[in-house]
N, C-alpha and C. Protein backbone atom coordinates (compact mmCIF):
# COMPACT_ATOMS: atom_id res chain seq x y z
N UNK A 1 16.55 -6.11 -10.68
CA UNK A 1 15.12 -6.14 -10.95
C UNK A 1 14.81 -6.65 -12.34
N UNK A 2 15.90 -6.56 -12.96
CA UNK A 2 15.40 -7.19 -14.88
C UNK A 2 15.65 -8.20 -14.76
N UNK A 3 16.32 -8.87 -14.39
CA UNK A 3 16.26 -10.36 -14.10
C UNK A 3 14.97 -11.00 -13.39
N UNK A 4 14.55 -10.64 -12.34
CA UNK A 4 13.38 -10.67 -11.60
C UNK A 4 12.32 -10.58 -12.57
N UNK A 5 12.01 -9.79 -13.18
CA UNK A 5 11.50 -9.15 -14.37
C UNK A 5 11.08 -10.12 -15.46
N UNK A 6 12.17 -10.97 -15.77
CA UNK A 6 12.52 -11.93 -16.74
C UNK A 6 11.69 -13.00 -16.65
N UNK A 7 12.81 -13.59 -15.16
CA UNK A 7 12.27 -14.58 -14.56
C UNK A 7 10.73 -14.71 -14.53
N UNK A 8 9.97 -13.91 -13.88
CA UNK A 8 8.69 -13.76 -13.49
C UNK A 8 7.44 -14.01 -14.88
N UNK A 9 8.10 -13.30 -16.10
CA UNK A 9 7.65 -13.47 -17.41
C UNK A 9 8.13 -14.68 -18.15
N UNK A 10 9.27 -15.53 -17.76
CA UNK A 10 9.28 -17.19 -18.09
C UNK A 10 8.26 -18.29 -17.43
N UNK A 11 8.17 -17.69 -16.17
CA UNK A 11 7.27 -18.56 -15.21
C UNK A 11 5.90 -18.61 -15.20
N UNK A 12 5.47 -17.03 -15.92
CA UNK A 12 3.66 -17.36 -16.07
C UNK A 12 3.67 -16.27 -14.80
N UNK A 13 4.22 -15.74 -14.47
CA UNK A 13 4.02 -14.92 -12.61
C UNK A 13 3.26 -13.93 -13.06
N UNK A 14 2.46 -13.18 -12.10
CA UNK A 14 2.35 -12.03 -11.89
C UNK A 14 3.18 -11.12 -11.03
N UNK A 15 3.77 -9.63 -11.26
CA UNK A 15 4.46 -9.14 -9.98
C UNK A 15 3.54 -8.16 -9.55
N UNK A 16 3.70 -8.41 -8.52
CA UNK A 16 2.76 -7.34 -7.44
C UNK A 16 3.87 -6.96 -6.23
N UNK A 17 3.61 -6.05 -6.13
CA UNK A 17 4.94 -4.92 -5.48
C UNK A 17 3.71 -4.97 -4.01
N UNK A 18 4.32 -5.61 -2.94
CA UNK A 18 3.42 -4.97 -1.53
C UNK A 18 4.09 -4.27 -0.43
N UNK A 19 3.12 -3.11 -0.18
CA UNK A 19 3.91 -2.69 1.00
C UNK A 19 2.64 -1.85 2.18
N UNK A 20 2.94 -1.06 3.70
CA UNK A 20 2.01 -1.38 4.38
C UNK A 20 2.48 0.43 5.01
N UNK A 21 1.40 1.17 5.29
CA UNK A 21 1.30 2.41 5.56
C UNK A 21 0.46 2.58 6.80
N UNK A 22 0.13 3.78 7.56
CA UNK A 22 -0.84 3.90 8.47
C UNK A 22 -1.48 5.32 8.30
N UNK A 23 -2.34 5.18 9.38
CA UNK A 23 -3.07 6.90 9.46
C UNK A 23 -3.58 7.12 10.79
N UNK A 24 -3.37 7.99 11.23
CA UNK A 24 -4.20 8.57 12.10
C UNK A 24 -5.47 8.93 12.30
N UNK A 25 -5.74 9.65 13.57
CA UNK A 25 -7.04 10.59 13.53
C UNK A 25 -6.53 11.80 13.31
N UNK A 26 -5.07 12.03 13.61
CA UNK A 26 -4.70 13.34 13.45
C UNK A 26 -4.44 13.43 12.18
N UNK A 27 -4.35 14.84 11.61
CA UNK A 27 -4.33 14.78 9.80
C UNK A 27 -2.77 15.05 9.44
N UNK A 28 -2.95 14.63 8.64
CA UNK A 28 -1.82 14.69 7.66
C UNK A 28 -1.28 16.13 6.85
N UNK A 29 -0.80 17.36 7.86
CA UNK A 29 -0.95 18.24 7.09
C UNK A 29 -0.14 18.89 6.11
N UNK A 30 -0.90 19.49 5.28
CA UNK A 30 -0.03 20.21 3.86
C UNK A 30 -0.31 21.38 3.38
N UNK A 31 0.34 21.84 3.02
CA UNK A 31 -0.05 23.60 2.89
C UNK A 31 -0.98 24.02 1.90
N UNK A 32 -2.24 24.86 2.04
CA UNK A 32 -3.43 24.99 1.35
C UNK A 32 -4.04 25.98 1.47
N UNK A 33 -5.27 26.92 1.38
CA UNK A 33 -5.04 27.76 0.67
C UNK A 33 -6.67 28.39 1.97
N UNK A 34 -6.93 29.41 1.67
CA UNK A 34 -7.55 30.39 2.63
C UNK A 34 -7.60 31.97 2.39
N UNK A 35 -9.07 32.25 2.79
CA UNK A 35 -8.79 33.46 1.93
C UNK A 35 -8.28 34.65 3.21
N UNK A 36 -8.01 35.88 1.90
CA UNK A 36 -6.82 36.28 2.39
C UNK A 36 -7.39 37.04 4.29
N UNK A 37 -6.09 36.96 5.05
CA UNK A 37 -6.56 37.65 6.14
C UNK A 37 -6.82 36.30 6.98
N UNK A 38 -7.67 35.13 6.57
CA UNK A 38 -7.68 34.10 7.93
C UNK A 38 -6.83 33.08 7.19
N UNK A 39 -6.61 32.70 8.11
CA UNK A 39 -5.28 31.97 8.95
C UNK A 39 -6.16 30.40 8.94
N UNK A 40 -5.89 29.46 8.00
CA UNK A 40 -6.38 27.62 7.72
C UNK A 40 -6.49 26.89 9.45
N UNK A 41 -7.26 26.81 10.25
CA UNK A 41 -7.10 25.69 11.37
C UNK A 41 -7.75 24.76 10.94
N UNK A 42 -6.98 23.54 11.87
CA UNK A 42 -7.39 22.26 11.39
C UNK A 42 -7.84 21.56 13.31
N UNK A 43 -8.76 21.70 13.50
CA UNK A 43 -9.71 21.04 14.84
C UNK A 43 -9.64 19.45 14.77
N UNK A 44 -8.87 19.00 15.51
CA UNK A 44 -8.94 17.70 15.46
C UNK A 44 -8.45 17.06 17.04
N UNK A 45 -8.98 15.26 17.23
CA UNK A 45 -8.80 15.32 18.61
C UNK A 45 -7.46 14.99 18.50
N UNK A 46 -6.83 14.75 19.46
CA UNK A 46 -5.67 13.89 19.95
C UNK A 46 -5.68 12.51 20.13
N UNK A 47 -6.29 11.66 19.35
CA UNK A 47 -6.56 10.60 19.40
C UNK A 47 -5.33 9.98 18.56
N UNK A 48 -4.82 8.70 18.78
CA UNK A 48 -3.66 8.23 18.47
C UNK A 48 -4.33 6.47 17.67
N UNK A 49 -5.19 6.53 17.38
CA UNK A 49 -6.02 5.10 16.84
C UNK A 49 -5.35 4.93 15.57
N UNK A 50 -5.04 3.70 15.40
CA UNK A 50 -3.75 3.69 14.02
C UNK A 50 -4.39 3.42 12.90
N UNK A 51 -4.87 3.38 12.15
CA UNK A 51 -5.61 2.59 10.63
C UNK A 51 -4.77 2.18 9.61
N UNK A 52 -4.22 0.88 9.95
CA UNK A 52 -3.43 0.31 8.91
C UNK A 52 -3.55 0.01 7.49
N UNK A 53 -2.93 0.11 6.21
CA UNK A 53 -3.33 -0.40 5.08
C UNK A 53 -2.23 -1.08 4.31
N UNK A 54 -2.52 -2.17 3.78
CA UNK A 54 -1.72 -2.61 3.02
C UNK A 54 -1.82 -2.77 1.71
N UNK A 55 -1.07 -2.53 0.61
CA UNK A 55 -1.48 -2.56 -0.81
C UNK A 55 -0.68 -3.17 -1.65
N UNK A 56 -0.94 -3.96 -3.08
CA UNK A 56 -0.11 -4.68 -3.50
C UNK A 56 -0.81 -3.93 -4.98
N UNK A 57 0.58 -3.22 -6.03
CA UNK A 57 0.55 -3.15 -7.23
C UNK A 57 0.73 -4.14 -8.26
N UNK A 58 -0.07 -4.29 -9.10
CA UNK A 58 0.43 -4.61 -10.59
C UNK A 58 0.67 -3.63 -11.77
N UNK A 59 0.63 -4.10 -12.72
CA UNK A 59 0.85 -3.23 -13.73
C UNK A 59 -0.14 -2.67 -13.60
N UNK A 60 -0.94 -3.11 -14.13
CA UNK A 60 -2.49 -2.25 -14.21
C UNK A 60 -3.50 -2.18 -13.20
N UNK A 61 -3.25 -2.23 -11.69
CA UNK A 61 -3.92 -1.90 -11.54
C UNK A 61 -3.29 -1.89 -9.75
N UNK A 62 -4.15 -1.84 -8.78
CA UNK A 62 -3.44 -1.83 -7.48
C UNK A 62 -4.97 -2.31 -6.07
N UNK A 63 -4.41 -3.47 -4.97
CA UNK A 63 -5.51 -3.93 -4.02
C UNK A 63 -5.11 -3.61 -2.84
N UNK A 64 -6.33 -3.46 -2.20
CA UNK A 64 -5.73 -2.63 -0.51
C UNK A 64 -6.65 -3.42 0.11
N UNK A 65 -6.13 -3.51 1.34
CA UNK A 65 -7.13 -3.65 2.85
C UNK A 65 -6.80 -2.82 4.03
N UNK A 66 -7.43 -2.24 4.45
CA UNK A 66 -7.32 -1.27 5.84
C UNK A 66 -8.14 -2.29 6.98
N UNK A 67 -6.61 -2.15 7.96
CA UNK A 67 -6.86 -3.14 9.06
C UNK A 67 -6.86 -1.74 10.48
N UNK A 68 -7.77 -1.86 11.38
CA UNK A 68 -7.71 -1.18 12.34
C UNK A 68 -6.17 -1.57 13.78
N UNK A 69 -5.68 -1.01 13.92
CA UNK A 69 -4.21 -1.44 14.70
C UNK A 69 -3.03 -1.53 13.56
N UNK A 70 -2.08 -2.01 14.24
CA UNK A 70 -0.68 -2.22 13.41
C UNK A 70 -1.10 -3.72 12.41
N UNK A 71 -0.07 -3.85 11.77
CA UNK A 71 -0.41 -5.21 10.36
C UNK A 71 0.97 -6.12 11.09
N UNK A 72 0.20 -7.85 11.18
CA UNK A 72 1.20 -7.77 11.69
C UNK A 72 0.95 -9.37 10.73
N UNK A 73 1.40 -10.88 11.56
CA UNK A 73 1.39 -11.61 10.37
C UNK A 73 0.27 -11.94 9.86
N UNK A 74 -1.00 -12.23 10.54
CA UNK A 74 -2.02 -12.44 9.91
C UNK A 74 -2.77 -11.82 9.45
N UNK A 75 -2.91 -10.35 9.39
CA UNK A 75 -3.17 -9.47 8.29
C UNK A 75 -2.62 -9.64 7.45
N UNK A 76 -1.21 -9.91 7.33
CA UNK A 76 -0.43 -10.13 5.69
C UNK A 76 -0.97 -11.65 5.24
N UNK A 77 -1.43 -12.41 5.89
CA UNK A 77 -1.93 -13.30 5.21
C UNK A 77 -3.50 -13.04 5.18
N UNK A 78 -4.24 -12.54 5.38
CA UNK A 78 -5.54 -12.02 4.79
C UNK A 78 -5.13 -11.61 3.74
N UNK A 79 -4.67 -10.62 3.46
CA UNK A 79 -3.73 -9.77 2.14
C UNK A 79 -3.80 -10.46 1.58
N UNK A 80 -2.70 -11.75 1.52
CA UNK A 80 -2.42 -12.58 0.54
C UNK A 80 -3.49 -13.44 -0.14
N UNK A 81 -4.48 -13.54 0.81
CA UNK A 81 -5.72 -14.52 0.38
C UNK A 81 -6.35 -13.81 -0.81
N UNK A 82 -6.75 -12.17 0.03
CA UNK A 82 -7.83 -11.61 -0.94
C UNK A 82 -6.80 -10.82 -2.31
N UNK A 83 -5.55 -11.17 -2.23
CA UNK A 83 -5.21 -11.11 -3.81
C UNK A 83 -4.72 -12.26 -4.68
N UNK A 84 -4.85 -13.69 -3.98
CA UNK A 84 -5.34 -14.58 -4.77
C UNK A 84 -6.35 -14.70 -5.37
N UNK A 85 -7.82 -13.99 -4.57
CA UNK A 85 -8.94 -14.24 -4.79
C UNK A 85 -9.36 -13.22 -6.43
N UNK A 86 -8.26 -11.94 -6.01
CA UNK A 86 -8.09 -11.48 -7.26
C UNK A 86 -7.26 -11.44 -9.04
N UNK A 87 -6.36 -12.28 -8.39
CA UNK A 87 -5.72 -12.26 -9.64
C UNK A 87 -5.07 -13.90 -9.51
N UNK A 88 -5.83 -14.27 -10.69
CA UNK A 88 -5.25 -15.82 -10.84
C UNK A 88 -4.22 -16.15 -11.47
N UNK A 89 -3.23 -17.25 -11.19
CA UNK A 89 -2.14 -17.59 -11.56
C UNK A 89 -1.33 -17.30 -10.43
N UNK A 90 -0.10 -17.59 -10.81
CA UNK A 90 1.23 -17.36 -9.92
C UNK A 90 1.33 -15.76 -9.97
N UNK A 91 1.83 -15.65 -8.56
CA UNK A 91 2.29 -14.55 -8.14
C UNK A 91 3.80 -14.51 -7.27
N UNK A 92 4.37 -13.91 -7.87
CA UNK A 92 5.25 -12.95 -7.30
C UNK A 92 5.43 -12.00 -6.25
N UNK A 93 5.63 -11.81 -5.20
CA UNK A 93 5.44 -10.83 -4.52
C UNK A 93 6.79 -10.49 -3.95
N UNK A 94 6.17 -9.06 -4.50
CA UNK A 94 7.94 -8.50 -4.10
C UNK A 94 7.48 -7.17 -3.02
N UNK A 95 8.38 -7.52 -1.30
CA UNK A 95 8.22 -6.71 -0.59
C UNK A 95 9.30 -6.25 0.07
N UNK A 96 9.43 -5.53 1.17
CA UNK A 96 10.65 -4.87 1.77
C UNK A 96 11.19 -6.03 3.07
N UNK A 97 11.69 -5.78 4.11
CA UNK A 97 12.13 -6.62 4.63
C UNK A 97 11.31 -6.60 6.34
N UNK A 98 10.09 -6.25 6.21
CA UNK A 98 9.48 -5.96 7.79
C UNK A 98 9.36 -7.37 8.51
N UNK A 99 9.55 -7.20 9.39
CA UNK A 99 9.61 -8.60 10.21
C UNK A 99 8.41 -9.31 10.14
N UNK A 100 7.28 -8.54 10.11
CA UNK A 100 5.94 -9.55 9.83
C UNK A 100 5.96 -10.58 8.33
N UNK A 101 6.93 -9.67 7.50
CA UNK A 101 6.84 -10.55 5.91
C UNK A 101 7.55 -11.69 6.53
N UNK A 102 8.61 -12.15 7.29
CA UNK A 102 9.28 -13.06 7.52
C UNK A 102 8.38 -13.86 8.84
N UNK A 103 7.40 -13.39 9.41
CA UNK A 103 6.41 -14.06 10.35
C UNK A 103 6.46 -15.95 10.08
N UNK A 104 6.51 -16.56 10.95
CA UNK A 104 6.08 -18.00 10.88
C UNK A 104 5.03 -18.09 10.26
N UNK A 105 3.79 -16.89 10.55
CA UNK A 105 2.63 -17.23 10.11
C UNK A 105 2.35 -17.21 8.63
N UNK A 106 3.52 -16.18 7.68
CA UNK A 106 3.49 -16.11 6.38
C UNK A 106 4.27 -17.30 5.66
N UNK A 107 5.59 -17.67 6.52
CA UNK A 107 6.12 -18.53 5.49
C UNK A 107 5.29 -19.94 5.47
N UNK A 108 4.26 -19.98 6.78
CA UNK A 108 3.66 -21.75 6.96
C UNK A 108 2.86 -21.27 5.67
N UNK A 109 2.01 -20.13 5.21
CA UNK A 109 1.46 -19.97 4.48
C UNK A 109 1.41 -19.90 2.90
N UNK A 110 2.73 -19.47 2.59
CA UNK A 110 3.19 -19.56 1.53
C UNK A 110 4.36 -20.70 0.96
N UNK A 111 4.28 -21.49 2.13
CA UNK A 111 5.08 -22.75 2.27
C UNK A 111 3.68 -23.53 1.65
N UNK A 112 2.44 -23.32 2.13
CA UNK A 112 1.33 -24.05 1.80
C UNK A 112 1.02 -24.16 0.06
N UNK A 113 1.02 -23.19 -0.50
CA UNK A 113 1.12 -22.41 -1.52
C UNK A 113 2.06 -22.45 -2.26
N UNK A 114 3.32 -23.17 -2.23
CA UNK A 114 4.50 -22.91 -3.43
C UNK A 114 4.46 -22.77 -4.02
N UNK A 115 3.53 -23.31 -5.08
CA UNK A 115 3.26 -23.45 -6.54
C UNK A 115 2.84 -21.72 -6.84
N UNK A 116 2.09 -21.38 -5.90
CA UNK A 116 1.13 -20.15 -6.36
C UNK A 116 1.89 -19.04 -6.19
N UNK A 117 2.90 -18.84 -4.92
CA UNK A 117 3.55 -17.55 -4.38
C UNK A 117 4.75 -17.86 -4.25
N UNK A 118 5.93 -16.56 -4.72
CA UNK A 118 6.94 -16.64 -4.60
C UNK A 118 7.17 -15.57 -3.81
N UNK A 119 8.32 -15.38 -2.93
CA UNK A 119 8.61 -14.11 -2.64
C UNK A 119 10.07 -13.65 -2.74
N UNK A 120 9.77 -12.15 -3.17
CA UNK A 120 11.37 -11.25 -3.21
C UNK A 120 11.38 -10.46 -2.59
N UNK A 121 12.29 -10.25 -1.84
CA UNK A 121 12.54 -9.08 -1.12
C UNK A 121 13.57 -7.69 -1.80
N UNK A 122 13.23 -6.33 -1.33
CA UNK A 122 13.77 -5.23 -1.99
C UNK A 122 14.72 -5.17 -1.35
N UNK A 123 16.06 -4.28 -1.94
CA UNK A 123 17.36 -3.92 -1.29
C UNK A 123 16.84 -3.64 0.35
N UNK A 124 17.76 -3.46 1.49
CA UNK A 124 17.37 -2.68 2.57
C UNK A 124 17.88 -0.82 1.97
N UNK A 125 16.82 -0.51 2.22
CA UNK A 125 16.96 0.83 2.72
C UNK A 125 16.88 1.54 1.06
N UNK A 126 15.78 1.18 0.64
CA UNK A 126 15.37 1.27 -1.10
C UNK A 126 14.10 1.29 -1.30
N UNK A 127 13.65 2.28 -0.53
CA UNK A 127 11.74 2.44 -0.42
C UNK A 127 11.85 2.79 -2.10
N UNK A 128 12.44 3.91 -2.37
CA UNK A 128 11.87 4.29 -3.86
C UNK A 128 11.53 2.95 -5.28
N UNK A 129 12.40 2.01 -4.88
CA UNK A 129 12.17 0.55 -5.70
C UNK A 129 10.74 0.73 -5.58
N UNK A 130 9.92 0.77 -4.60
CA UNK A 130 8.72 -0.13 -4.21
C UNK A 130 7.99 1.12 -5.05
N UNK A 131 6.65 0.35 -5.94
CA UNK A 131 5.32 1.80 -6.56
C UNK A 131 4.96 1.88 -5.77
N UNK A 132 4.51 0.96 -4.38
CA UNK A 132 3.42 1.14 -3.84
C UNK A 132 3.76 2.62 -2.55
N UNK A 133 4.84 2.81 -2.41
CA UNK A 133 5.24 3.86 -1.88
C UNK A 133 4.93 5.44 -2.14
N UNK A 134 4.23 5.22 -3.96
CA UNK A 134 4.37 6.36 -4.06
C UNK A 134 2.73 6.34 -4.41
N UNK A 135 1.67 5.19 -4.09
CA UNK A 135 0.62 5.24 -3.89
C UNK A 135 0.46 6.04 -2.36
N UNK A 136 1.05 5.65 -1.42
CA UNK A 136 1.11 6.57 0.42
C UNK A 136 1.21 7.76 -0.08
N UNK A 137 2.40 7.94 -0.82
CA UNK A 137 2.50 8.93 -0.84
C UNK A 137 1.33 10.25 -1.18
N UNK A 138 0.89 9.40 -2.81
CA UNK A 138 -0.26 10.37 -3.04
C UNK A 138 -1.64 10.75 -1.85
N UNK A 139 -2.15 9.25 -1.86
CA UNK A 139 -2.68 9.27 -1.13
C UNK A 139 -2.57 9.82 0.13
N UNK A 140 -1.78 10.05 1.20
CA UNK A 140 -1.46 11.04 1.89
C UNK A 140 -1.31 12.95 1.49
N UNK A 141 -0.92 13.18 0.61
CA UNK A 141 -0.80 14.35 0.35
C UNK A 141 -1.86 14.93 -0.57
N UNK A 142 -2.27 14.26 -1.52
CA UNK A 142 -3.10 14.71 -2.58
C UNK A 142 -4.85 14.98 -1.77
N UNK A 143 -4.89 12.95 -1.51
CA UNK A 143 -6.32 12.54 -1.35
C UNK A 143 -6.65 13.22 0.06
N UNK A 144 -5.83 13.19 0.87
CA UNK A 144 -5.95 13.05 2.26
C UNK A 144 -5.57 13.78 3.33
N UNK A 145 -4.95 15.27 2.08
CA UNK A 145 -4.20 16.04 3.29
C UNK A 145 -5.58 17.05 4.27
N UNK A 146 -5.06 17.02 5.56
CA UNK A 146 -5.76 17.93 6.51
C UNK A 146 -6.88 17.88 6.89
N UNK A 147 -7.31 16.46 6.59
CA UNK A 147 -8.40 15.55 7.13
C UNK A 147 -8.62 15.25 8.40
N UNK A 148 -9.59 16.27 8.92
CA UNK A 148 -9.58 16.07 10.65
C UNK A 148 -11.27 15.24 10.85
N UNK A 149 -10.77 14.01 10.61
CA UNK A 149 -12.19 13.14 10.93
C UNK A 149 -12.59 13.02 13.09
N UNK A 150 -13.86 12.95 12.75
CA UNK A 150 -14.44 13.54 14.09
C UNK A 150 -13.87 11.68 14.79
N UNK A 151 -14.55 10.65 13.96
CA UNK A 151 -14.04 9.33 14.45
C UNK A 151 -13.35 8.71 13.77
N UNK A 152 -13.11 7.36 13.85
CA UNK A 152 -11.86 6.51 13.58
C UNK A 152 -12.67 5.73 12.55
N UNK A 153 -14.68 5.74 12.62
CA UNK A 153 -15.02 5.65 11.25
C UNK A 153 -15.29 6.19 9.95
N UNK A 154 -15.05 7.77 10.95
CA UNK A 154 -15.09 8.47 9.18
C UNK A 154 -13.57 8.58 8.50
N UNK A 155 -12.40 8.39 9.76
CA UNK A 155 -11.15 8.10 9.24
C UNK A 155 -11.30 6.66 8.41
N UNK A 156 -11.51 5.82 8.72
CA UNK A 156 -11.72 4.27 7.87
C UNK A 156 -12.70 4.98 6.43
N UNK A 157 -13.77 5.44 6.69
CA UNK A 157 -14.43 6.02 5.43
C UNK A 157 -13.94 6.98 4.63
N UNK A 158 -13.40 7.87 4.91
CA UNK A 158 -12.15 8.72 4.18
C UNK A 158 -11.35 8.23 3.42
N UNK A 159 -10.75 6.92 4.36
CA UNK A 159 -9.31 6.45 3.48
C UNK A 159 -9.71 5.54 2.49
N UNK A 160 -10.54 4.72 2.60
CA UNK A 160 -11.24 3.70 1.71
C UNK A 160 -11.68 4.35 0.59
N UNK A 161 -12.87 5.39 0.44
CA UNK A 161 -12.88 5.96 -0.29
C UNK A 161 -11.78 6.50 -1.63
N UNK A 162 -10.78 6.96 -0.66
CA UNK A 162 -10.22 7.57 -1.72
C UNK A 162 -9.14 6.68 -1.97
N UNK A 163 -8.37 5.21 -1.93
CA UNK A 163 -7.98 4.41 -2.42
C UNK A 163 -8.73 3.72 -3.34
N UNK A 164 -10.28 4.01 -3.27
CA UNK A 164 -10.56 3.56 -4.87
C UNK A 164 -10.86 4.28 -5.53
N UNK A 165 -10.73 5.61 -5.20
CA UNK A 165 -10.92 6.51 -6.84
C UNK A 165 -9.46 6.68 -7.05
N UNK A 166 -8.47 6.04 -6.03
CA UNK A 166 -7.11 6.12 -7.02
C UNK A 166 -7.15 4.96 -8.04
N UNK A 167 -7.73 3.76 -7.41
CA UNK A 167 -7.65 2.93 -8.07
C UNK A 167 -8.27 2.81 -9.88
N UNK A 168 -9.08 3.57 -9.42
CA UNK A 168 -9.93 3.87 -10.67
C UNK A 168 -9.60 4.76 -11.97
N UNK A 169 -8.30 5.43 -11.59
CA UNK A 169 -7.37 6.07 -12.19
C UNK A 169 -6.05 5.29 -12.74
N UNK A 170 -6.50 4.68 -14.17
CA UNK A 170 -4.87 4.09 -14.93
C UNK A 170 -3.81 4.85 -14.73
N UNK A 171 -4.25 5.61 -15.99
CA UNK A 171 -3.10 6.81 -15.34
C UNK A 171 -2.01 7.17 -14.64
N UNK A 172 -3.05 7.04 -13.20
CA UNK A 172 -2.23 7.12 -11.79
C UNK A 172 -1.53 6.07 -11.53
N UNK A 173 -2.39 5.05 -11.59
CA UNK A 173 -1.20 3.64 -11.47
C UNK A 173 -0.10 3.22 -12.34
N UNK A 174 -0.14 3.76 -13.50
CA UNK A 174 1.09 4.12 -14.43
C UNK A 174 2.42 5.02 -14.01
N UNK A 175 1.95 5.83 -13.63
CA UNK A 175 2.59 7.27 -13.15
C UNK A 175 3.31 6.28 -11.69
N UNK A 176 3.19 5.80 -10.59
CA UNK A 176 3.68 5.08 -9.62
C UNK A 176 4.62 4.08 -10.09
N UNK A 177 4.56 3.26 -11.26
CA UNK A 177 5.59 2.54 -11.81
C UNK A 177 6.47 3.08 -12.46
N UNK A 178 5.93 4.47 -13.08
CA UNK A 178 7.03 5.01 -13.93
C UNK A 178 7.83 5.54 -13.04
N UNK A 179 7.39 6.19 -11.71
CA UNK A 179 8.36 6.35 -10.97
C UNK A 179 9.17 6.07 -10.06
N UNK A 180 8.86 4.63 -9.58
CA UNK A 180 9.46 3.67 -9.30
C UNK A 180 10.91 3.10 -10.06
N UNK A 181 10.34 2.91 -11.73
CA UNK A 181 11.28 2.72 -12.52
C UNK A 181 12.54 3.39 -12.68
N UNK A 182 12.19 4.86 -12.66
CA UNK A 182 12.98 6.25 -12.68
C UNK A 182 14.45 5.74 -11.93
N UNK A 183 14.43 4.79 -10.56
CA UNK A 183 15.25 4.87 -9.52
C UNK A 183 15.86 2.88 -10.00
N UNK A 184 15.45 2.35 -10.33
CA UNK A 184 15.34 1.05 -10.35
C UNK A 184 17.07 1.05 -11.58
């Protein structure tokens, strides 16, 4: 990764770390608190509707899109558009090895693009490399635990929400690289 590192800071790059999570209607649960004598239920349907998100870190800061269904290649190239649209110059993108990153539809795309996008891929079987892992993470446990949304739009409104008050937190996006680094 210091080489990568290097490289990326000779070339003018930006690195942006991407990777791709989901959610349910069913919640995400975590242990919490109730007063004494009753017992926490969480009422929710059995609905299995997936809400995909994908997110790409930088140093300072981190971009998402929540796609309804699984992400497959042309969601990762939406992705890729609307974080050109955000951060200019060359980019770097360093992701894991899911078969959609290797899609026809991404490499015609970033074949289009040379100049602008590079891509690296992480060890197999080395989630902790990736920050954006430990954005799910929060976000699942912190923002999001035991969230029994009635539909699949207050699930989309839930999760959106609270990916930008992470975002809105340096801090936090510090804290995800530092612990990323920790393992690196």
């Amino acid at each position: 990764m210091a080489g990568t590192k290097k490289n990326a800071a000779a070339q003018g790059q930006t690195i942006v770390f991407v990777d791709e999570s989901g959610l349910t209607e069913r919640p995400h649960r975590c242990r919490t608190w109730a007063p004494r004598g009753q017992t926490p239920v969480l009422q929710y349907h059995f609905n299995w509707n997936l809400l995909s998100a994908i997110a790409g870190i930088t140093w300072w800061s981190f971009y998402f899109r929540l796609f309804p269904g699984p992400i497959k290649g042309p969601q990762i190239v939406e992705f890729l558009t609307h974080l050109q649209r955000h951060l200019r110059g060359k980019l770097l993108v360093i992701w894991d090895g899911l078969p959609a990153h290797r899609s026809r539809v991404v490499r015609d795309y970033v074949a289009a693009r040379r100049r602008r996008i590079t891509l690296e891929y992480l060890p197999g079987y080395a989630p902790e490399l990736n920050p954006v892992e430990y954005v799910w993470g929060y976000w699942k446990h912190h923002e999001l635990p035991n969230l029994c949304p009635k539909t699949f739009g207050q699930l989309s409104q839930h999760a959106r929400a609270a990916l930008r008050r992470m975002r809105r937190r340096p801090t936090l996006v510090a804290a995800f690289w530092q612990q990323a680094e920790l393992f690196a």
